[in-house]
N, C-alpha and C. Protein backbone atom coordinates (compact mmCIF):
# COMPACT_ATOMS: atom_id res chain seq x y z
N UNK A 1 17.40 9.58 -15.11
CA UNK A 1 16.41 10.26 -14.31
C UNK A 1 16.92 10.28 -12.87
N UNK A 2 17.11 11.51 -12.35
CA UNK A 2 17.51 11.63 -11.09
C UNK A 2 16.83 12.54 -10.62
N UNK A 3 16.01 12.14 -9.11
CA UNK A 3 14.78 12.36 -8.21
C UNK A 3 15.38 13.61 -7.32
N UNK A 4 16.09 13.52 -7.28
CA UNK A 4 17.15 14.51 -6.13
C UNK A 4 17.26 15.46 -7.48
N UNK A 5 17.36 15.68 -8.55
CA UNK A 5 18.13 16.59 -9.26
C UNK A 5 16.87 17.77 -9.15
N UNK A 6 18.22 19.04 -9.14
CA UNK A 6 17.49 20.33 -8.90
C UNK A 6 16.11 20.88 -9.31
N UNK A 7 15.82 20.31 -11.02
CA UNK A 7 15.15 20.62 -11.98
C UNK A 7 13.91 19.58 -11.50
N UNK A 8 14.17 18.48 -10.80
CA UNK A 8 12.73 17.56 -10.92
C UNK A 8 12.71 17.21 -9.00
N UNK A 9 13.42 18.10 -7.98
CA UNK A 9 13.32 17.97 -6.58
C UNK A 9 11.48 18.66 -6.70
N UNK A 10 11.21 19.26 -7.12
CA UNK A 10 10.05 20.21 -6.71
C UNK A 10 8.53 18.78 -6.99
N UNK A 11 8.65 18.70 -8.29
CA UNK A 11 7.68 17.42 -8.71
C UNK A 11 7.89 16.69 -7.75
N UNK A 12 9.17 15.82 -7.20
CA UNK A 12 9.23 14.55 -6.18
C UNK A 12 8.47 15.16 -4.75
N UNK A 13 8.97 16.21 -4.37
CA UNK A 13 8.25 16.90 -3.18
C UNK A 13 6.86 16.70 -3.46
N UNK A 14 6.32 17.27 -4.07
CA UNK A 14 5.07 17.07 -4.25
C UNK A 14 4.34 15.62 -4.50
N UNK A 15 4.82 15.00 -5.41
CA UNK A 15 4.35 13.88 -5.63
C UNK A 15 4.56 12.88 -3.89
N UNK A 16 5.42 12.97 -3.19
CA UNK A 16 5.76 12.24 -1.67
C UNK A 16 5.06 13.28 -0.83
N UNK A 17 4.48 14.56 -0.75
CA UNK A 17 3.72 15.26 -0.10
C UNK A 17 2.28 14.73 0.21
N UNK A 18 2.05 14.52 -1.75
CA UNK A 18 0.59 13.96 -1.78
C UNK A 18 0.38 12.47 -1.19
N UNK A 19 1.40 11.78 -1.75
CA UNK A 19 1.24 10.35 -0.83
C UNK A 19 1.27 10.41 0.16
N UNK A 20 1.97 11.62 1.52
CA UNK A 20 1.54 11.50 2.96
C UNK A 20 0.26 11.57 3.25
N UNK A 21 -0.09 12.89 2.51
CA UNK A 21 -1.70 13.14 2.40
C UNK A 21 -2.68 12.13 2.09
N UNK A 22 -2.66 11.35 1.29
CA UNK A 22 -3.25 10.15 1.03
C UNK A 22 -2.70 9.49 2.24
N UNK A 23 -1.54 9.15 2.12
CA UNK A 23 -1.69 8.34 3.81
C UNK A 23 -2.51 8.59 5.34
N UNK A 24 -2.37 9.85 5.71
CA UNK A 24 -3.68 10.53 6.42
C UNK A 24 -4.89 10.70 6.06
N UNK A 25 -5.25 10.60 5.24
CA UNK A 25 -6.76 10.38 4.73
C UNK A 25 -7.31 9.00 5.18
N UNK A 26 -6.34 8.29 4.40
CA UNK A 26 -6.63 6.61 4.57
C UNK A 26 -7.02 5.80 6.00
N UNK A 27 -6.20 6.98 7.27
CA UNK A 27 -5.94 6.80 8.35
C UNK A 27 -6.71 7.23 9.18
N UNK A 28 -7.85 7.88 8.52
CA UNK A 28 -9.17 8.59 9.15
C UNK A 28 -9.81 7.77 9.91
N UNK A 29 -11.01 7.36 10.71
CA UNK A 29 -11.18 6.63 11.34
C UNK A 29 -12.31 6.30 10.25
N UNK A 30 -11.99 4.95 10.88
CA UNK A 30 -13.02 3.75 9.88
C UNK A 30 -14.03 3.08 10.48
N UNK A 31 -14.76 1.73 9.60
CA UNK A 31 -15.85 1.17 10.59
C UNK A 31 -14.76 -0.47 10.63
N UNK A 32 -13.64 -0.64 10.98
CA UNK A 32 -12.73 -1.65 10.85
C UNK A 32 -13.09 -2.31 12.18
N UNK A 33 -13.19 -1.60 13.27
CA UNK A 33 -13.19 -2.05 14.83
C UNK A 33 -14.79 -2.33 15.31
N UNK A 34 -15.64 -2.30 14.27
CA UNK A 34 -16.60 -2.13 14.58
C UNK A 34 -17.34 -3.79 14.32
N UNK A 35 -18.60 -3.96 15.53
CA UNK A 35 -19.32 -5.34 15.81
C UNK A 35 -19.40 -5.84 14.10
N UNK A 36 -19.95 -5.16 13.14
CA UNK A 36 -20.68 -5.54 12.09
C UNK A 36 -19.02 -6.38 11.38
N UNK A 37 -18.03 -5.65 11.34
CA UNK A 37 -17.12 -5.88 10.73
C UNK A 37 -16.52 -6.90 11.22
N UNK A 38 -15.87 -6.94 12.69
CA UNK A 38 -15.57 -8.46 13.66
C UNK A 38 -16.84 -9.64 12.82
N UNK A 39 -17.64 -9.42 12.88
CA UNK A 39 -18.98 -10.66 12.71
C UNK A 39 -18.53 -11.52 11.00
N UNK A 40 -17.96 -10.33 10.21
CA UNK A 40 -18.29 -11.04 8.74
C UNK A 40 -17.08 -11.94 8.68
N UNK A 41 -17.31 -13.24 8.34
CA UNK A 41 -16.69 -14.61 7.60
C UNK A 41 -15.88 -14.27 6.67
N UNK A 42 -14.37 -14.28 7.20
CA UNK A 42 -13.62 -14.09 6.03
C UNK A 42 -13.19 -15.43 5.78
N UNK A 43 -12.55 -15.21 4.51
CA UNK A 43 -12.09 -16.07 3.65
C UNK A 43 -10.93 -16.83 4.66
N UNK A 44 -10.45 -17.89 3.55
CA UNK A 44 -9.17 -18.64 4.55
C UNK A 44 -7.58 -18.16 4.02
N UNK A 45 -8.26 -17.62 2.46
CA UNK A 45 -6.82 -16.47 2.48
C UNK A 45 -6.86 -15.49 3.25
N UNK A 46 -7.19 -14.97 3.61
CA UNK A 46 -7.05 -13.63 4.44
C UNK A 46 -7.15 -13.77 6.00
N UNK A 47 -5.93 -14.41 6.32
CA UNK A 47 -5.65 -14.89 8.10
C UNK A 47 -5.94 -13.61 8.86
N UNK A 48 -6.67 -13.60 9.96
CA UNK A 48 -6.27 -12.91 10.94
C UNK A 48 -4.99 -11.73 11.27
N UNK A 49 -4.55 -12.79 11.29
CA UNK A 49 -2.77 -11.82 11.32
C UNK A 49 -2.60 -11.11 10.61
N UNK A 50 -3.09 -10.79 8.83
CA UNK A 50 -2.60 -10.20 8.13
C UNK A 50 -3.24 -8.76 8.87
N UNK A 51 -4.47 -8.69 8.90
CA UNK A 51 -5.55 -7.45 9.08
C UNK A 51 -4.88 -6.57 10.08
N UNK A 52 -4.19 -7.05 10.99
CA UNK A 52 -3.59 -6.10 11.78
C UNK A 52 -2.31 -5.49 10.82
N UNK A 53 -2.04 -5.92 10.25
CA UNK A 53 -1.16 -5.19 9.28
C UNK A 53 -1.17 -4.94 7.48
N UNK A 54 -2.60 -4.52 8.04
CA UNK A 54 -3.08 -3.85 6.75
C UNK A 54 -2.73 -2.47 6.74
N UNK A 55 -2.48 -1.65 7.69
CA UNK A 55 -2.15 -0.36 8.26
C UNK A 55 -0.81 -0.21 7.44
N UNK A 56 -0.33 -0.81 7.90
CA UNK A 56 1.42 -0.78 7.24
C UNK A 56 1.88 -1.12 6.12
N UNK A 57 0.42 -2.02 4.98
CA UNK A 57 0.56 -2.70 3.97
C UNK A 57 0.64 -1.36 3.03
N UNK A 58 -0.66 -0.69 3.40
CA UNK A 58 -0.89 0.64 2.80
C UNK A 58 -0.10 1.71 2.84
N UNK A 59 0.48 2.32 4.07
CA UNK A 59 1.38 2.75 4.49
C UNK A 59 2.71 2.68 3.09
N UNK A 60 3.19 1.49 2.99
CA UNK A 60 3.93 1.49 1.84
C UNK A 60 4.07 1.38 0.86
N UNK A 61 2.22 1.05 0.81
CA UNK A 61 1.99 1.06 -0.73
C UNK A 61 1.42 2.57 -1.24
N UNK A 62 0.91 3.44 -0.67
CA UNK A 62 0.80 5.05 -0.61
C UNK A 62 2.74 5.44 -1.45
N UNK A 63 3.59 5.39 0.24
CA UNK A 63 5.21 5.92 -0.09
C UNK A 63 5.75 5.27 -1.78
N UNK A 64 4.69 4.07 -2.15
CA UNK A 64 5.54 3.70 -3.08
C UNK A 64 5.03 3.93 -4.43
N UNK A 65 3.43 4.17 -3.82
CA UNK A 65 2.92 4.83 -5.17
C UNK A 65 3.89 6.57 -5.47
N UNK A 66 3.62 7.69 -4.35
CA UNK A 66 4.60 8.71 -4.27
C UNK A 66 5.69 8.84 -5.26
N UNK A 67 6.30 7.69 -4.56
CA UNK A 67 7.75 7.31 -5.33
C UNK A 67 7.53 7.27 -6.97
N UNK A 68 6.52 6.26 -7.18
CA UNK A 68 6.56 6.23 -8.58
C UNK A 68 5.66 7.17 -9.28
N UNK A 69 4.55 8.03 -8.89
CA UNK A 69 4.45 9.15 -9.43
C UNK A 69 5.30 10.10 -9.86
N UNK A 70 6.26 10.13 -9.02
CA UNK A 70 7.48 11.39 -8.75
C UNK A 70 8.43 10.95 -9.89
N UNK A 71 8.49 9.64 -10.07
CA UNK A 71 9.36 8.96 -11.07
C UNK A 71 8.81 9.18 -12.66
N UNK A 72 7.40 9.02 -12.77
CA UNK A 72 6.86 9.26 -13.86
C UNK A 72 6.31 11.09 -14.08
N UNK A 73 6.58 12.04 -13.06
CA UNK A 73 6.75 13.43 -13.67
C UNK A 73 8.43 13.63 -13.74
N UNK A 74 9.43 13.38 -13.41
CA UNK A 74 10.68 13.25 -13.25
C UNK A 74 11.37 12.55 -14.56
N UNK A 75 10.53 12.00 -15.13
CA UNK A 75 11.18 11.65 -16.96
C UNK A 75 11.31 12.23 -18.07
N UNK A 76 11.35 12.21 -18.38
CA UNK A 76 12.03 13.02 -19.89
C UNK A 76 10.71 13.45 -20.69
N UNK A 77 9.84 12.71 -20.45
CA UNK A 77 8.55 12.31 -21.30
C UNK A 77 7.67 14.26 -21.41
N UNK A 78 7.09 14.16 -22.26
CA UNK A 78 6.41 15.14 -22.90
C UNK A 78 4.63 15.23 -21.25
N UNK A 79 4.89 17.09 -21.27
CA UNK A 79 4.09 16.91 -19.56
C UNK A 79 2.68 16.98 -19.83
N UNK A 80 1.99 16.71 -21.08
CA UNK A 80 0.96 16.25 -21.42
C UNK A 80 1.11 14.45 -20.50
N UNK A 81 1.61 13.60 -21.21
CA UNK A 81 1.99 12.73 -20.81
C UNK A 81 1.75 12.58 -18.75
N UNK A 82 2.93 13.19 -18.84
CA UNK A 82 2.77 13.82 -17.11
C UNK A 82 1.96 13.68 -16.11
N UNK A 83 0.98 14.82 -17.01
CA UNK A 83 -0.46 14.94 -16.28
C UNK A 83 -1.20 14.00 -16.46
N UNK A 84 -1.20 13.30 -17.12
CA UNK A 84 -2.17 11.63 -17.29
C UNK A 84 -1.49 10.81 -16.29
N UNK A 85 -0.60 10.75 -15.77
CA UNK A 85 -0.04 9.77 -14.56
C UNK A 85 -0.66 10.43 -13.56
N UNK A 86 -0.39 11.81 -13.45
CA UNK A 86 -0.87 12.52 -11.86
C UNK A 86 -2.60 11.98 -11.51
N UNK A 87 -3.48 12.24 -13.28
CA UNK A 87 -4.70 12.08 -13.17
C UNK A 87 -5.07 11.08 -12.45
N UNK A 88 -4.37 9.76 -13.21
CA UNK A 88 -4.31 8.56 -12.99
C UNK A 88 -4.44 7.80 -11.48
N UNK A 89 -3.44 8.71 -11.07
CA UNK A 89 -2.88 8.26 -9.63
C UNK A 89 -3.83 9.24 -8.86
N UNK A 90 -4.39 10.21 -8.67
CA UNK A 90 -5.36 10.43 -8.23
C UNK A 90 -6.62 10.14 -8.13
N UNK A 91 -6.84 9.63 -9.56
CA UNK A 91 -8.16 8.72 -9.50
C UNK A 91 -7.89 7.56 -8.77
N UNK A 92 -7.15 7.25 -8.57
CA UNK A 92 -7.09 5.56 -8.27
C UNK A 92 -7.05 6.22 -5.95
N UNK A 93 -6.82 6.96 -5.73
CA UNK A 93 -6.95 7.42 -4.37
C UNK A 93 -8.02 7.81 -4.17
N UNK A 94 -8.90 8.52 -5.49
CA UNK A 94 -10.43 8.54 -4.80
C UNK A 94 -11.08 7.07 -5.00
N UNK A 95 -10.82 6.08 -5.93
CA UNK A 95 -11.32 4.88 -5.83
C UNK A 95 -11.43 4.27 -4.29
N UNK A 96 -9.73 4.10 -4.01
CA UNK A 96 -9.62 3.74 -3.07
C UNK A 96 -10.51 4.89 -1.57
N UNK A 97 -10.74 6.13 -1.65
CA UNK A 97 -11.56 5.99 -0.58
C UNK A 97 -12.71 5.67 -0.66
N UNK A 98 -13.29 5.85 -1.95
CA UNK A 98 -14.74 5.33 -1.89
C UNK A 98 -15.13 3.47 -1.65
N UNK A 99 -13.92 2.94 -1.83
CA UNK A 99 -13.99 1.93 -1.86
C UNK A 99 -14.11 1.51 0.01
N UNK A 100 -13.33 2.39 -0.09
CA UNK A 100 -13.10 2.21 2.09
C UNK A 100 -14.94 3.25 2.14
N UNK A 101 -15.26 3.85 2.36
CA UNK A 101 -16.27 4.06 3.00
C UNK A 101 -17.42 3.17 2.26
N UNK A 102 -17.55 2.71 0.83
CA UNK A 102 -18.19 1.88 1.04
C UNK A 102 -18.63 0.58 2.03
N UNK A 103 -17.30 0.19 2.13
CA UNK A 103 -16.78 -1.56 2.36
C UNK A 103 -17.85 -0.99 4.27
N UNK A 104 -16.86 0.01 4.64
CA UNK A 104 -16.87 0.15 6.35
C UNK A 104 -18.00 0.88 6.51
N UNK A 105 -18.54 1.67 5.81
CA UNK A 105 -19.98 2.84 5.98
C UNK A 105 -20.80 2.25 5.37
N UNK A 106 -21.47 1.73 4.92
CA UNK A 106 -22.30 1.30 4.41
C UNK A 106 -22.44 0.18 4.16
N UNK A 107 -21.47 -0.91 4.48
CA UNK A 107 -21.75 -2.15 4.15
C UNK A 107 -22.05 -2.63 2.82
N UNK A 108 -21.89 -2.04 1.68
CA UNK A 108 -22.46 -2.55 0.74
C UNK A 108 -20.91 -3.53 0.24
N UNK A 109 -21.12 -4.98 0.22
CA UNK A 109 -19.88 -5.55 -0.16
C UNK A 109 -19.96 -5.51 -1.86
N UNK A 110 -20.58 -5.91 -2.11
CA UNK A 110 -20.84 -6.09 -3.61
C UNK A 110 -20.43 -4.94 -4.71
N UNK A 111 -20.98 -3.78 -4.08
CA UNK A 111 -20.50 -2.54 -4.50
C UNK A 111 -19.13 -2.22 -4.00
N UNK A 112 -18.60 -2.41 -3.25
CA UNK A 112 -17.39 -2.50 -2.85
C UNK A 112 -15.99 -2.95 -4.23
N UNK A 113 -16.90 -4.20 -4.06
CA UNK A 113 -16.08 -5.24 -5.13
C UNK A 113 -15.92 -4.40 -6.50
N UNK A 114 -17.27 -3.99 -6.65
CA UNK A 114 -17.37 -3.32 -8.18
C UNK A 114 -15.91 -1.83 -8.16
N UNK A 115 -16.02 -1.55 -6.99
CA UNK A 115 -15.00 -0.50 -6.99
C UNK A 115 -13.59 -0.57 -6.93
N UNK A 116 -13.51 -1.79 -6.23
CA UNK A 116 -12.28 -2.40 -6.16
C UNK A 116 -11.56 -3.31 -7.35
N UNK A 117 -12.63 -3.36 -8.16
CA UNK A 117 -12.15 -3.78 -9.44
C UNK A 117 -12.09 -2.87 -10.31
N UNK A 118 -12.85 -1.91 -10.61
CA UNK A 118 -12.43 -0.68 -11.10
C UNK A 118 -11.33 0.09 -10.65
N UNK A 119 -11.04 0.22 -9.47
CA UNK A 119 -9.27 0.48 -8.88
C UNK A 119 -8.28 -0.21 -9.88
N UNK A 120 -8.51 -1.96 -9.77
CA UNK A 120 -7.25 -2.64 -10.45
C UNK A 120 -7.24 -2.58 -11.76
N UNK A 121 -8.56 -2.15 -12.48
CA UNK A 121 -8.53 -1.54 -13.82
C UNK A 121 -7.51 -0.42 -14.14
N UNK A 122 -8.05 0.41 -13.68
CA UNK A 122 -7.14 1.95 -13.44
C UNK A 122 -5.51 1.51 -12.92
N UNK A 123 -5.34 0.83 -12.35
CA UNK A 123 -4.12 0.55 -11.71
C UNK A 123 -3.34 -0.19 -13.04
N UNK A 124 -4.39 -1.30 -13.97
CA UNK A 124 -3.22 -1.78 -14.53
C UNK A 124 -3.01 -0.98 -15.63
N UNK A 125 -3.68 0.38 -16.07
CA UNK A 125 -4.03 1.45 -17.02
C UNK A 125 -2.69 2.08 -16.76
N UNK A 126 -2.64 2.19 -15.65
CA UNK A 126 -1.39 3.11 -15.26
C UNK A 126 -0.06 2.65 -14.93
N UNK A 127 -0.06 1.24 -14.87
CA UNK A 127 1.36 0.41 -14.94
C UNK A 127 1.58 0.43 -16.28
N UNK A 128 0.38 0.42 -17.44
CA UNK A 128 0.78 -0.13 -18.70
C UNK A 128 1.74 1.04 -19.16
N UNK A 129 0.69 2.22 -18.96
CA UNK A 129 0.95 2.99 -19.19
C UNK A 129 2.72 3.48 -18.90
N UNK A 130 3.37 3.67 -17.86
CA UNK A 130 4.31 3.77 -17.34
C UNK A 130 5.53 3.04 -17.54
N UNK A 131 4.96 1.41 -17.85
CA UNK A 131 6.17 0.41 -18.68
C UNK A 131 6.06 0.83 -20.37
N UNK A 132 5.35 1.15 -20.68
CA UNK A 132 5.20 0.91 -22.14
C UNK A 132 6.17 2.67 -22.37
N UNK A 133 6.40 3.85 -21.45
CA UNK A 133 7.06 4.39 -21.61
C UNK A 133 8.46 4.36 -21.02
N UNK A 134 8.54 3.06 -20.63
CA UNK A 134 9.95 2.92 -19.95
C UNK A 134 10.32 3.90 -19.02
N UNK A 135 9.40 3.65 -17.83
CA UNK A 135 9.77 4.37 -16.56
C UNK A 135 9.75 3.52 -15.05
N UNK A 136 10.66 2.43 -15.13
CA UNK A 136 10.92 1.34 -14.78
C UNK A 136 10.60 1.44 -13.26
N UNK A 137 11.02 2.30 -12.82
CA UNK A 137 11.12 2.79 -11.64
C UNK A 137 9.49 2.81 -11.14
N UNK A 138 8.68 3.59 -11.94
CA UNK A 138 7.08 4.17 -11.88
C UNK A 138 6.47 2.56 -11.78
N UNK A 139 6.52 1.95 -13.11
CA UNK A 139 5.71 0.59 -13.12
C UNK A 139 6.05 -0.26 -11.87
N UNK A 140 7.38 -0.34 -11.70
CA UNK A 140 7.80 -1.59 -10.12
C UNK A 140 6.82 -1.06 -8.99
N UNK A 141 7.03 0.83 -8.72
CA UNK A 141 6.47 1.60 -7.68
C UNK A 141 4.58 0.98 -7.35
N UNK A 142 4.19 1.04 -8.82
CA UNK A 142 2.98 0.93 -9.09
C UNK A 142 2.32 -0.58 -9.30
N UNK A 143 3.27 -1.07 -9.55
CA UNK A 143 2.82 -2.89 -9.59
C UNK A 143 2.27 -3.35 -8.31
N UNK A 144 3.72 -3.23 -7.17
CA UNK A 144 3.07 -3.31 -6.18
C UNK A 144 1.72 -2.89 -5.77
N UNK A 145 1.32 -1.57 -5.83
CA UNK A 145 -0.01 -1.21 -5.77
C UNK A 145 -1.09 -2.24 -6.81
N UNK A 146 -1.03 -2.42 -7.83
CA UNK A 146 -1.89 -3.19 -8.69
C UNK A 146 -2.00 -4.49 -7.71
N UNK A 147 -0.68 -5.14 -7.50
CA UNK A 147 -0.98 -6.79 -6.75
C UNK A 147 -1.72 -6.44 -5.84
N UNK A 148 -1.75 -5.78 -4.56
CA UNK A 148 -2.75 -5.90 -3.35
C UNK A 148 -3.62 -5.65 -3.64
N UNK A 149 -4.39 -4.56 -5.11
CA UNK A 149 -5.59 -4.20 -4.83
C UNK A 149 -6.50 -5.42 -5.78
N UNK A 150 -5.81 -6.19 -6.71
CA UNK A 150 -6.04 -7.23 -7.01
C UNK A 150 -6.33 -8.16 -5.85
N UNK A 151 -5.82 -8.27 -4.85
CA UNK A 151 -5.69 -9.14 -3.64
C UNK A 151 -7.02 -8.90 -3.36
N UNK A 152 -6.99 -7.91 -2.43
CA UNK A 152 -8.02 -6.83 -2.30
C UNK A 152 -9.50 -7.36 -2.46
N UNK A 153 -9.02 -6.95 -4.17
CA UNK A 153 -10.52 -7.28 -4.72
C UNK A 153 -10.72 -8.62 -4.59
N UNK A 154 -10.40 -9.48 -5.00
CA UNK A 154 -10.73 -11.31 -4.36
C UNK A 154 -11.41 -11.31 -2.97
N UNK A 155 -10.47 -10.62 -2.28
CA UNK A 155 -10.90 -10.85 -0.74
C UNK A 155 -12.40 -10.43 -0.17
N UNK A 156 -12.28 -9.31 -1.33
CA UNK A 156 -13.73 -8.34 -1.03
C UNK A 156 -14.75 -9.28 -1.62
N UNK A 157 -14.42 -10.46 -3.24
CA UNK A 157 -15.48 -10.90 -3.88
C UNK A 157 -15.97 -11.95 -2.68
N UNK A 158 -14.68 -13.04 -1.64
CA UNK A 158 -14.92 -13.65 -1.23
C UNK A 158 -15.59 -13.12 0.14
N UNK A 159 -15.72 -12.16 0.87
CA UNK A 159 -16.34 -11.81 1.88
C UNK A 159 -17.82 -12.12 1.36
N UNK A 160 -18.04 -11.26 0.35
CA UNK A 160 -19.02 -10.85 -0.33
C UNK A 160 -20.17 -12.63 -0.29
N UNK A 161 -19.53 -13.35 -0.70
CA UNK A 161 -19.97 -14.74 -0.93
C UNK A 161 -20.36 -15.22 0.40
N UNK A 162 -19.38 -15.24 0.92
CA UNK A 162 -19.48 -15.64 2.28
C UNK A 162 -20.55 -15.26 3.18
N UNK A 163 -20.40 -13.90 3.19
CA UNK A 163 -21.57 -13.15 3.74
C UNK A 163 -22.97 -12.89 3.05
């Protein structure tokens, strides 16, 4: 499988197009800076320090989902197949914004959580999916994504408690 090759450049374009796009979406303005959000008790996993570079966490976890979308239309595999990764990986970007305007618009943590675990559902749907067709490249791309939003979701159950 080669990403550069003539026949599968058009899918990779697209598939790293849409992950910018998802990266600007993500980048919309939020309720992150806001009194309500400073106030809530986080956990003692989730230092300070990291939150400022949550920006950049995403940032490469977007380019790397891209990557491994592009990797899983770029295989050999039958484009029925195909289109269940694209689905996949699109659902899991509207999770993730609903999950962000929940968490920051509305405050609802709990519901948050519920979404953010439904993300890592879908996420490990679509790693399985992707290793079990030997697209080595797609599952590594996409693992990463599964671990943080697993993270994620803990962090969200433990706010949730806390608060």
């Amino acid at each position: 499988m080669n990403l550069l090759h003539r026949k599968q450049l058009s899918p990779t374009l697209v598939c790293l197009a849409a992950a910018i796009g998802a990266l600007f979406l993500a980048q919309l303005p939020n309720d992150t800076r806001s009194e309500w959000f400073r106030s809530l008790i986080r956990p003692e996993i989730l230092p300070r320090s990291i939150e400022s570079k949550i920006g950049f966490i995403w940032t490469t976890i977007f380019m790397l989902a891209g990557l491994g979308t592009a990797a899983a239309v770029a295989s050999v595999h039958e484009a029925k197949w195909k289109r269940l990764q694209v689905v996949l990986i699109l659902s899991a970007l509207v999770l993730k914004m609903a999950y962000t305007f929940t968490f920051t618009h509305l405050h609802n943590l709990w519901m948050a959580t519920g979404i953010a675990a439904a993300l890592a559902l879908l996420l490990l749907v679509l790693v399985a999916t992707v290793a079990w067709r030997r697209v080595w490249l797609s599952a590594f791309c996409h693992l990463s994504h599964l671990g943080w939003v697993c993270f994620a979701t803990y962090v969200t159950v433990r706010i949730a408690q806390l608060n």
